[in-house]
Protein backbone atom coordinates (compact mmCIF):
# COMPACT_ATOMS: atom_id res chain seq x y z
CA UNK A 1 36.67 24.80 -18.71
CA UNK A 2 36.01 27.37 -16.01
CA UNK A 3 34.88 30.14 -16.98
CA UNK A 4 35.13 33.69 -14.76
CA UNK A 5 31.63 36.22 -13.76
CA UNK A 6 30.81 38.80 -11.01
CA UNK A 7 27.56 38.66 -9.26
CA UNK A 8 26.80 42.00 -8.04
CA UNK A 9 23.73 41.92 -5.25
CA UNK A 10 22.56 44.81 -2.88
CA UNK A 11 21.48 44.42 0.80
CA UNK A 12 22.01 41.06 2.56
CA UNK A 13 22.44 37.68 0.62
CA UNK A 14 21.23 35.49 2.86
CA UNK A 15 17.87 36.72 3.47
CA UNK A 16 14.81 34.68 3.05
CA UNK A 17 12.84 36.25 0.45
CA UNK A 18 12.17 34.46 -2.77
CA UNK A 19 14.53 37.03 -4.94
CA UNK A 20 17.91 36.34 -3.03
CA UNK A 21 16.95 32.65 -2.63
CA UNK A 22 16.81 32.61 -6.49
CA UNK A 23 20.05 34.44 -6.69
CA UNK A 24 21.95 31.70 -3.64
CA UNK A 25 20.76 28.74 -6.29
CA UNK A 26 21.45 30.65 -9.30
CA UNK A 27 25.60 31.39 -8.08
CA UNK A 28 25.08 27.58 -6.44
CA UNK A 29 24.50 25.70 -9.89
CA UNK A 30 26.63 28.08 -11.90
CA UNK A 31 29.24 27.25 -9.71
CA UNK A 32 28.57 23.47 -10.58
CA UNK A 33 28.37 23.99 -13.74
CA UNK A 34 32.47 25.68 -14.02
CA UNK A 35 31.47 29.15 -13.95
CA UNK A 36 33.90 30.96 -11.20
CA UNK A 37 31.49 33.37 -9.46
CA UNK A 38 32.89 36.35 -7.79
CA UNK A 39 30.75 37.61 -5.27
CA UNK A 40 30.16 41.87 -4.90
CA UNK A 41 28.01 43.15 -2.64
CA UNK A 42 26.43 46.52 -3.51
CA UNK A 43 25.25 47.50 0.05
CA UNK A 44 22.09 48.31 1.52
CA UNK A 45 19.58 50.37 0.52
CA UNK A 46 18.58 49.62 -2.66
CA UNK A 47 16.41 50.64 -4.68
CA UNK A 48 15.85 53.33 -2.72
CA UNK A 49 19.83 53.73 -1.50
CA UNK A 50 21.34 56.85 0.26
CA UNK A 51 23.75 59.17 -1.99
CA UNK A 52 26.73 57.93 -0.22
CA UNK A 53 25.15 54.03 -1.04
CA UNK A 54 24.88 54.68 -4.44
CA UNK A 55 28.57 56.50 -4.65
CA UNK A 56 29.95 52.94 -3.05
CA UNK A 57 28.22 50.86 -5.26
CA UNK A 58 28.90 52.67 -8.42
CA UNK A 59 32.82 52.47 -6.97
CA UNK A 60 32.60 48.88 -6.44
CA UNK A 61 31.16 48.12 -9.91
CA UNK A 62 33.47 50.68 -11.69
CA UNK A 63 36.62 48.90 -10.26
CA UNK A 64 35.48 45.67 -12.36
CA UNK A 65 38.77 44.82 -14.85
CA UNK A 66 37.61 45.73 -18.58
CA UNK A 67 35.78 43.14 -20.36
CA UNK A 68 34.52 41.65 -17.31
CA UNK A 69 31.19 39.78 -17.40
CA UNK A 70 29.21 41.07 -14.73
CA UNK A 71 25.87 39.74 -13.36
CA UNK A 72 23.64 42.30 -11.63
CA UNK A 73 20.75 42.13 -9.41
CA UNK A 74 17.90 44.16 -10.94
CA UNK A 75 16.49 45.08 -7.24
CA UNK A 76 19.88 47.83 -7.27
CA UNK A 77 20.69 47.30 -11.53
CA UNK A 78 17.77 49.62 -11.97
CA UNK A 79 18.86 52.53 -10.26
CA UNK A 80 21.79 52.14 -11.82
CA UNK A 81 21.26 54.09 -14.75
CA UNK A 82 24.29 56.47 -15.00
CA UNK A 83 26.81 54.03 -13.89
CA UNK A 84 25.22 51.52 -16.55
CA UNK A 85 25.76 54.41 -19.38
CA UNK A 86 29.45 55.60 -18.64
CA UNK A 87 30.78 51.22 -18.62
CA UNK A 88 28.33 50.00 -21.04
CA UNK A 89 31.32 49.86 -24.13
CA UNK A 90 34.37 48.50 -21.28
CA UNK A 91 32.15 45.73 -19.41
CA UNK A 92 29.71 43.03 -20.68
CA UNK A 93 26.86 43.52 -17.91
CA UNK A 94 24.26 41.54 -17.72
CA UNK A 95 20.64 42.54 -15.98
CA UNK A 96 19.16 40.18 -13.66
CA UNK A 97 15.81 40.86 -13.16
CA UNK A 98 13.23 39.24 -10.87
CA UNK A 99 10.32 42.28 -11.65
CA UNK A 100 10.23 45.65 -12.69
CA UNK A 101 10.93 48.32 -9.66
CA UNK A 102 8.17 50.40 -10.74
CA UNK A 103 5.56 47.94 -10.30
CA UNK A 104 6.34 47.71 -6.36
CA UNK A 105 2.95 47.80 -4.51
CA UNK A 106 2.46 51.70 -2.66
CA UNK A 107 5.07 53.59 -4.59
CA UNK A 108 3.54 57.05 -5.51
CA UNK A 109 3.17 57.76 -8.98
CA UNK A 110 6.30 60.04 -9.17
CA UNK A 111 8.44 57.40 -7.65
CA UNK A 112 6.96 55.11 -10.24
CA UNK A 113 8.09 57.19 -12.67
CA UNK A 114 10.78 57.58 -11.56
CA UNK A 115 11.68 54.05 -11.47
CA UNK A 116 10.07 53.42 -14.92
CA UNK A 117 12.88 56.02 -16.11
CA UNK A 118 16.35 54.94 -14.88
CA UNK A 119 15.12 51.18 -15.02
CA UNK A 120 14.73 51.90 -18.28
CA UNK A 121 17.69 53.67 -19.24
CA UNK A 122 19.98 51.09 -17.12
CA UNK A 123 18.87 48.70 -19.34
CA UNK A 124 19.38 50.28 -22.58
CA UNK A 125 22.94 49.31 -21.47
CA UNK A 126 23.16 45.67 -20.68
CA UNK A 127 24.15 43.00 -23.49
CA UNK A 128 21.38 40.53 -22.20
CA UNK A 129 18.51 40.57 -19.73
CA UNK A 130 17.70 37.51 -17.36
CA UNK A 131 14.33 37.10 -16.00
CA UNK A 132 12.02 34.56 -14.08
CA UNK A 133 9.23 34.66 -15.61
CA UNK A 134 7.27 35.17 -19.09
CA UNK A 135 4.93 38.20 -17.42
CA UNK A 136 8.39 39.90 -16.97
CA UNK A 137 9.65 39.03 -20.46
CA UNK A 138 6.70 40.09 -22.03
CA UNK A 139 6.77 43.55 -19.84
CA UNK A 140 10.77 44.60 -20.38
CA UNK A 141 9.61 43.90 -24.06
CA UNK A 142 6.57 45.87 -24.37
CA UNK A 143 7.57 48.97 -21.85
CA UNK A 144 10.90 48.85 -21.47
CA UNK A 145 12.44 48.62 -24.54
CA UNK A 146 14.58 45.82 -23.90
CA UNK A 147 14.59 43.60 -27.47
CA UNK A 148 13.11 40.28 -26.95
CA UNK A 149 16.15 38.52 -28.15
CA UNK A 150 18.52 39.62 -25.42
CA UNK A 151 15.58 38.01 -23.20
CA UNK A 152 16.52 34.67 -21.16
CA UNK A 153 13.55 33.08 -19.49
CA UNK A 154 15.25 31.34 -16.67
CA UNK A 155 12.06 30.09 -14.60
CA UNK A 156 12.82 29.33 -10.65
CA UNK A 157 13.54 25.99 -9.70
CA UNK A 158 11.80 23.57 -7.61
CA UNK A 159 11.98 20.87 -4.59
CA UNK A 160 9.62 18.27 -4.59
CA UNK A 161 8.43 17.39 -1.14
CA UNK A 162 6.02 15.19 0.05
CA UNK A 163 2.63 16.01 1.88
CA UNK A 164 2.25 14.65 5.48
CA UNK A 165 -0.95 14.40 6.65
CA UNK A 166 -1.95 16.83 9.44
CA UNK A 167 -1.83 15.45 13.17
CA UNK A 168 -3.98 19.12 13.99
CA UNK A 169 -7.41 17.87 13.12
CA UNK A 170 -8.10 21.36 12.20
CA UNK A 171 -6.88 22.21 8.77
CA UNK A 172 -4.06 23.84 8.25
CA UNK A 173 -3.18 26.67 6.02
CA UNK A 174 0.00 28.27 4.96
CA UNK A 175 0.99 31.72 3.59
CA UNK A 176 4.66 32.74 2.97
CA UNK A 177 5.50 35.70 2.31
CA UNK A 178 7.78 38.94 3.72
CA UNK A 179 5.89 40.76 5.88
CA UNK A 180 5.27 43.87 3.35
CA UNK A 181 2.15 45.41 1.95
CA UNK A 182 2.63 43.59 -1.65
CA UNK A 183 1.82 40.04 0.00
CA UNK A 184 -1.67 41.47 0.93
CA UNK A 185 -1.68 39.48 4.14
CA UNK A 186 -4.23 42.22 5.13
CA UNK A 187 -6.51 40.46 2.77
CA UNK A 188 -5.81 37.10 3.88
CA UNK A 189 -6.15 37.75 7.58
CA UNK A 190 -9.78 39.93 6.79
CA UNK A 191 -10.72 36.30 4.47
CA UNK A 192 -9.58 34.06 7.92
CA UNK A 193 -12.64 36.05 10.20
CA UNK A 194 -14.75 35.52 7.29
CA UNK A 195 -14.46 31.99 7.77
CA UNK A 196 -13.93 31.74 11.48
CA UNK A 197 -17.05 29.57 11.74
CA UNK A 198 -15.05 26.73 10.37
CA UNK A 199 -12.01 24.36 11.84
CA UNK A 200 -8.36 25.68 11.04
CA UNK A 201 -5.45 27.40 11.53
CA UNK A 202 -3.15 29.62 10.02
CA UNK A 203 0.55 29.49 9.17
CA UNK A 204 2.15 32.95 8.05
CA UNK A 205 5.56 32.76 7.49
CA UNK A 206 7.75 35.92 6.33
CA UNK A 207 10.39 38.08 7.24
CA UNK A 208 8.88 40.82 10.24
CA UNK A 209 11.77 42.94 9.75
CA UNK A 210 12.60 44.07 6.12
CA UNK A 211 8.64 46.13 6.56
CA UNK A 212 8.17 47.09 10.00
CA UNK A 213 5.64 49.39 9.50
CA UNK A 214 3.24 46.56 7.66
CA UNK A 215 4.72 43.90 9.83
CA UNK A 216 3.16 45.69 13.60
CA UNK A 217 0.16 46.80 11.08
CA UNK A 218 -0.30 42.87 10.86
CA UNK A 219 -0.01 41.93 14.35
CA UNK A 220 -2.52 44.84 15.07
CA UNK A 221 -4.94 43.56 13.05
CA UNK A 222 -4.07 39.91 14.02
CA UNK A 223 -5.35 41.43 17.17
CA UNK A 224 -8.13 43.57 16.54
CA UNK A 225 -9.64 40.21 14.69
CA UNK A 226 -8.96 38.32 17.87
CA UNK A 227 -7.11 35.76 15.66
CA UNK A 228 -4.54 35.43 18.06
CA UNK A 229 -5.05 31.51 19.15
CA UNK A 230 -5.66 30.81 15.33
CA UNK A 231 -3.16 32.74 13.01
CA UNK A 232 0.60 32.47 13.90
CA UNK A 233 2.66 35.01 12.19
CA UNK A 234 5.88 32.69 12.50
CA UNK A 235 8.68 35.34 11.12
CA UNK A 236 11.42 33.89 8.84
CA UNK A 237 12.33 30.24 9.18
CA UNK A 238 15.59 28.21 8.49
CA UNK A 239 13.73 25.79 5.84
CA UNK A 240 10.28 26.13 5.00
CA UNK A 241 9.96 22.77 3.32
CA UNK A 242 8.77 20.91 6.88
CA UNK A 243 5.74 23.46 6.89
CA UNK A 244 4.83 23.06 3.27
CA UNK A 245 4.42 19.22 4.19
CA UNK A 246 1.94 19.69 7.08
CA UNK A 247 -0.26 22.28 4.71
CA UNK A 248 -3.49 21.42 3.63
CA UNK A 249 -4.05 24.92 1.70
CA UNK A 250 -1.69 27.30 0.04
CA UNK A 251 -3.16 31.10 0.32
CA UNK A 252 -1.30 34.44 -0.57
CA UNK A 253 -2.97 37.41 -1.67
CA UNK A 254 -0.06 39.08 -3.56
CA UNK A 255 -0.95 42.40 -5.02
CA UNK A 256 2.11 41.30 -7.37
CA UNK A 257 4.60 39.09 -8.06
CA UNK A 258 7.27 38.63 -10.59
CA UNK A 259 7.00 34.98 -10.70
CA UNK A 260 6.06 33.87 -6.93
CA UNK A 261 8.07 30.73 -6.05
CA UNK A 262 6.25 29.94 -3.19
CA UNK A 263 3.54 28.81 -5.64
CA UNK A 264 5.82 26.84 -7.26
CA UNK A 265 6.90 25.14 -3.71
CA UNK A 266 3.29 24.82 -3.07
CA UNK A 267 2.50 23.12 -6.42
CA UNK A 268 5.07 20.64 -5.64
CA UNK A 269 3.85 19.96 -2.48
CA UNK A 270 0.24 19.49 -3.96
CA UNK A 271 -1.21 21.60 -1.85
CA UNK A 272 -4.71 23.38 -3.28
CA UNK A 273 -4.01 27.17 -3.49
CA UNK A 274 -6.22 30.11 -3.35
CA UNK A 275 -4.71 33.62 -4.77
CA UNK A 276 -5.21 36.95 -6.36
CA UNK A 277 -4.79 36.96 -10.34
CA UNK A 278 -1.96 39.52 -10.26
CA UNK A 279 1.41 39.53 -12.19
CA UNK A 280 3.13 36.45 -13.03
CA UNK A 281 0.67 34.38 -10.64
CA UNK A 282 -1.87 33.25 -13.29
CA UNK A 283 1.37 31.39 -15.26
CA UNK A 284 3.02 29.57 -12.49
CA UNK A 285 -0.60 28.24 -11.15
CA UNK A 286 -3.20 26.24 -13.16
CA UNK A 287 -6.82 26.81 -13.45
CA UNK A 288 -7.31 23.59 -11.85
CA UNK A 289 -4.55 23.89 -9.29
CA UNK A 290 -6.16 26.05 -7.07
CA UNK A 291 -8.53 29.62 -7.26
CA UNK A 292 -7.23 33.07 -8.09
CA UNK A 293 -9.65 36.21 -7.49
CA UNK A 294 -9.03 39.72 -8.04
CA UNK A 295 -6.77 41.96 -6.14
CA UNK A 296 -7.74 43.05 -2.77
CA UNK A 297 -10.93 41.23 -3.03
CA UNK A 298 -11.58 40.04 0.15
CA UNK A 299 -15.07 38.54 -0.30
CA UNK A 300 -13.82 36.83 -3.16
CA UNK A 301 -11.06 35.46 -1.25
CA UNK A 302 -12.92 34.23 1.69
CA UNK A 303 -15.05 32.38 -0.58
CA UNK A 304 -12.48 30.29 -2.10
CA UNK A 305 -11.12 29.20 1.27
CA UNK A 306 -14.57 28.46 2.23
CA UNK A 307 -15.02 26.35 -0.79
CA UNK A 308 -11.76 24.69 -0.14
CA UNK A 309 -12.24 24.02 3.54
CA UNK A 310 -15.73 22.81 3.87
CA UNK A 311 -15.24 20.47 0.47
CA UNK A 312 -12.96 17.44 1.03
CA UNK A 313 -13.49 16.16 -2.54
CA UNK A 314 -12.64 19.76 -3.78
CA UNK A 315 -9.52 19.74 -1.50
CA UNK A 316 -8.52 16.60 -3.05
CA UNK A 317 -9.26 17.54 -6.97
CA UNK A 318 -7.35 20.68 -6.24
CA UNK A 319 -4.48 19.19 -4.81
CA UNK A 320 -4.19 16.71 -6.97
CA UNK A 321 -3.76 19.20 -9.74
CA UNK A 322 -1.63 20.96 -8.08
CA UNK A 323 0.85 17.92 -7.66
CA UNK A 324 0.86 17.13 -11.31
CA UNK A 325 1.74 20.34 -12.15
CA UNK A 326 4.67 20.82 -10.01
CA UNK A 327 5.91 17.66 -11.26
CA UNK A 328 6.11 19.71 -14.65
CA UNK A 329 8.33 22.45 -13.02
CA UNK A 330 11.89 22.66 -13.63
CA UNK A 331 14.92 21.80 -11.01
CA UNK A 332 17.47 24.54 -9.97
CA UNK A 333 19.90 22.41 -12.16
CA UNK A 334 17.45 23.46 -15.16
CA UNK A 335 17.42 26.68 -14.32
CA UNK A 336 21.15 27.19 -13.86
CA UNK A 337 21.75 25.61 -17.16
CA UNK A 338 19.64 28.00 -19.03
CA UNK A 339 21.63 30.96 -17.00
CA UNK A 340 24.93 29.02 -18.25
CA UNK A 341 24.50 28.58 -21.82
CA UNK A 342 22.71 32.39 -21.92
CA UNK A 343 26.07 33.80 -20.81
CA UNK A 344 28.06 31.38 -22.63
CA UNK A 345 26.71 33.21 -25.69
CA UNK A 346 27.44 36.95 -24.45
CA UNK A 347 30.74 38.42 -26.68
């Protein structure tokens, strides 16, 4: 039986980033699964989108038949407050949401608000909320109102790969991530000089042109640490998969994440990860998996790569947790199953 939906999505589809990635699997495997997925772009922008941005995308929506099911993308769904209130009764919309707007890294605490506010009201309107990860269930729940019942937990899915062992005899560590001040590549590039002494180099792969400001910040700095014949800051890539396989260390020092995939991809690579306890981060990566430190702590953070680096037999415990945990993970066919029967269940 197929069954009919509208995926609404602002800016560009196709990017690289771990939200629309989520979003490409999510309309893949619903697809699969008989769901007829009609595709609406919102435009660009979002969620910060010009007046005459907004006006288009509240067109686009509004033109929706009545009684249409309707999947939004919570990166423009949240500032969508006012078109969320006037078809609430005529359209069954559902709220896909990767992580609250508000909780962006370097927002002001007016634009916070701000967020807080219509994310908040937009929501007040959906019939059902779909998020990646427990740390976002448990937040809609707590501060946004949202009633825990009309909560799906549809966790990311996952690749397995296999590790390769380096041909570089100098270890090799990995970091994806968009170029933007949330990834707190800052932090990992001031924890590489603290551990210059020792034999690596350093992978850092993530779009350069969603954040230009923080992207040139980075190469600066790249520079000012005379990193330069040590750190490679790659850009976006077709298919990071071949890079996870050369890794011998996972290391992002997100100041947040909704979920974090690439921790995910890294656990299924078995690579040994080092991290910042922030957001969803703690539940995707086990104790034993890796070592998380506190935000922005750059002595902290240095200190786990040293440990990692200069220890084989700590490399190898690590990793080795890591691989049985990403063995636990679920597929993208799990996770577009869950998405499936959720909506199957929406009157």
């Amino acid at each position: 039986m197929r069954r009919d939906l509208t995926f609404a999505y602002p800016g560009d589809l196709s990017l690289k980033t771990g939200g629309y990635g989520y979003d490409r699997k999510v309309i893949q495997g619903l697809t699969a699964a008989g769901w007829d997925v009609r595709l609406l772009p919102l435009g660009d922008g979002f969620p910060a989108p010009t007046e005459a941005g907004l006006e288009a995308a509240n067109n686009a929506l509004s033109a929706l038949p009545d009684g249409e099911l309707v999947v939004i993308d919570g990166l423009a769904f949240g500032v969508l407050d006012g078109w969320a209130r006037d078809h609430a009764a005529r359209l069954r919309i559902v709220a896909l949401v990767h992580h609250p707007l508000a909780l962006e890294t370097g927002l002001s605490e007016g634009a916070q608000q701000q967020l807080r506010q219509s994310e908040r009201a937009a929501l007040a309107c959906v019939r059902h909320v779909i998020v990646t990860s427990p740390m976002t269930a448990r937040e809609l729940a707590t501060n946004y109102g949202v009633d825990p019942a009309a909560i799906t937990i549809a966790l990311p899915g996952t690749e397995t790969v296999t590790a390769l062992n380096s041909a570089n005899p100098a270890l090799q560590i990995l970091s994806v991530g968009t170029l933007s001040r949330r990834k707190g590549h800052d932090v990992l590039l001031a924890a590489l000089k603290a551990v210059e002494d020792l034999d690596w180099q350093a992978t850092i792969i993530g779009s350069k042109t969603l954040d230009p400001a923080t992207s040139g910040a980075l190469e600066r700095q790249v520079e000012a640490l005379q990193l330069g014949e040590r750190v490679q800051l790659l850009g976006e890539v077709a298919d990071t998969r071949l890079h996870f396989t050369r890794a011998d260390v996972f290391a992002l020092a997100s100041r947040y994440e909704g979920y974090g995939m690439v921790f995910a991809e890294a656990l299924a690579a078995g690579l040994p990860i080092v991290a910042c306890h922030a957001g969803a981060v703690p539940d995707v990566v086990p104790e034993d998996a890796g070592f998380l430190v506190p935000v922005d702590d750059v002595s902290a953070f240095a200190a786990a790569l040293r440990r990692l680096l200069s220890d084989p037999a700590e490399r190898q415990v690590r990793a080795a947790a890591s691989r049985t945990a990403g063995a636990e993970l679920p597929t993208w066919d799990d996770t577009a199953q869950i998405i499936s029967e959720a909506l199957d269940r929406i009157s």
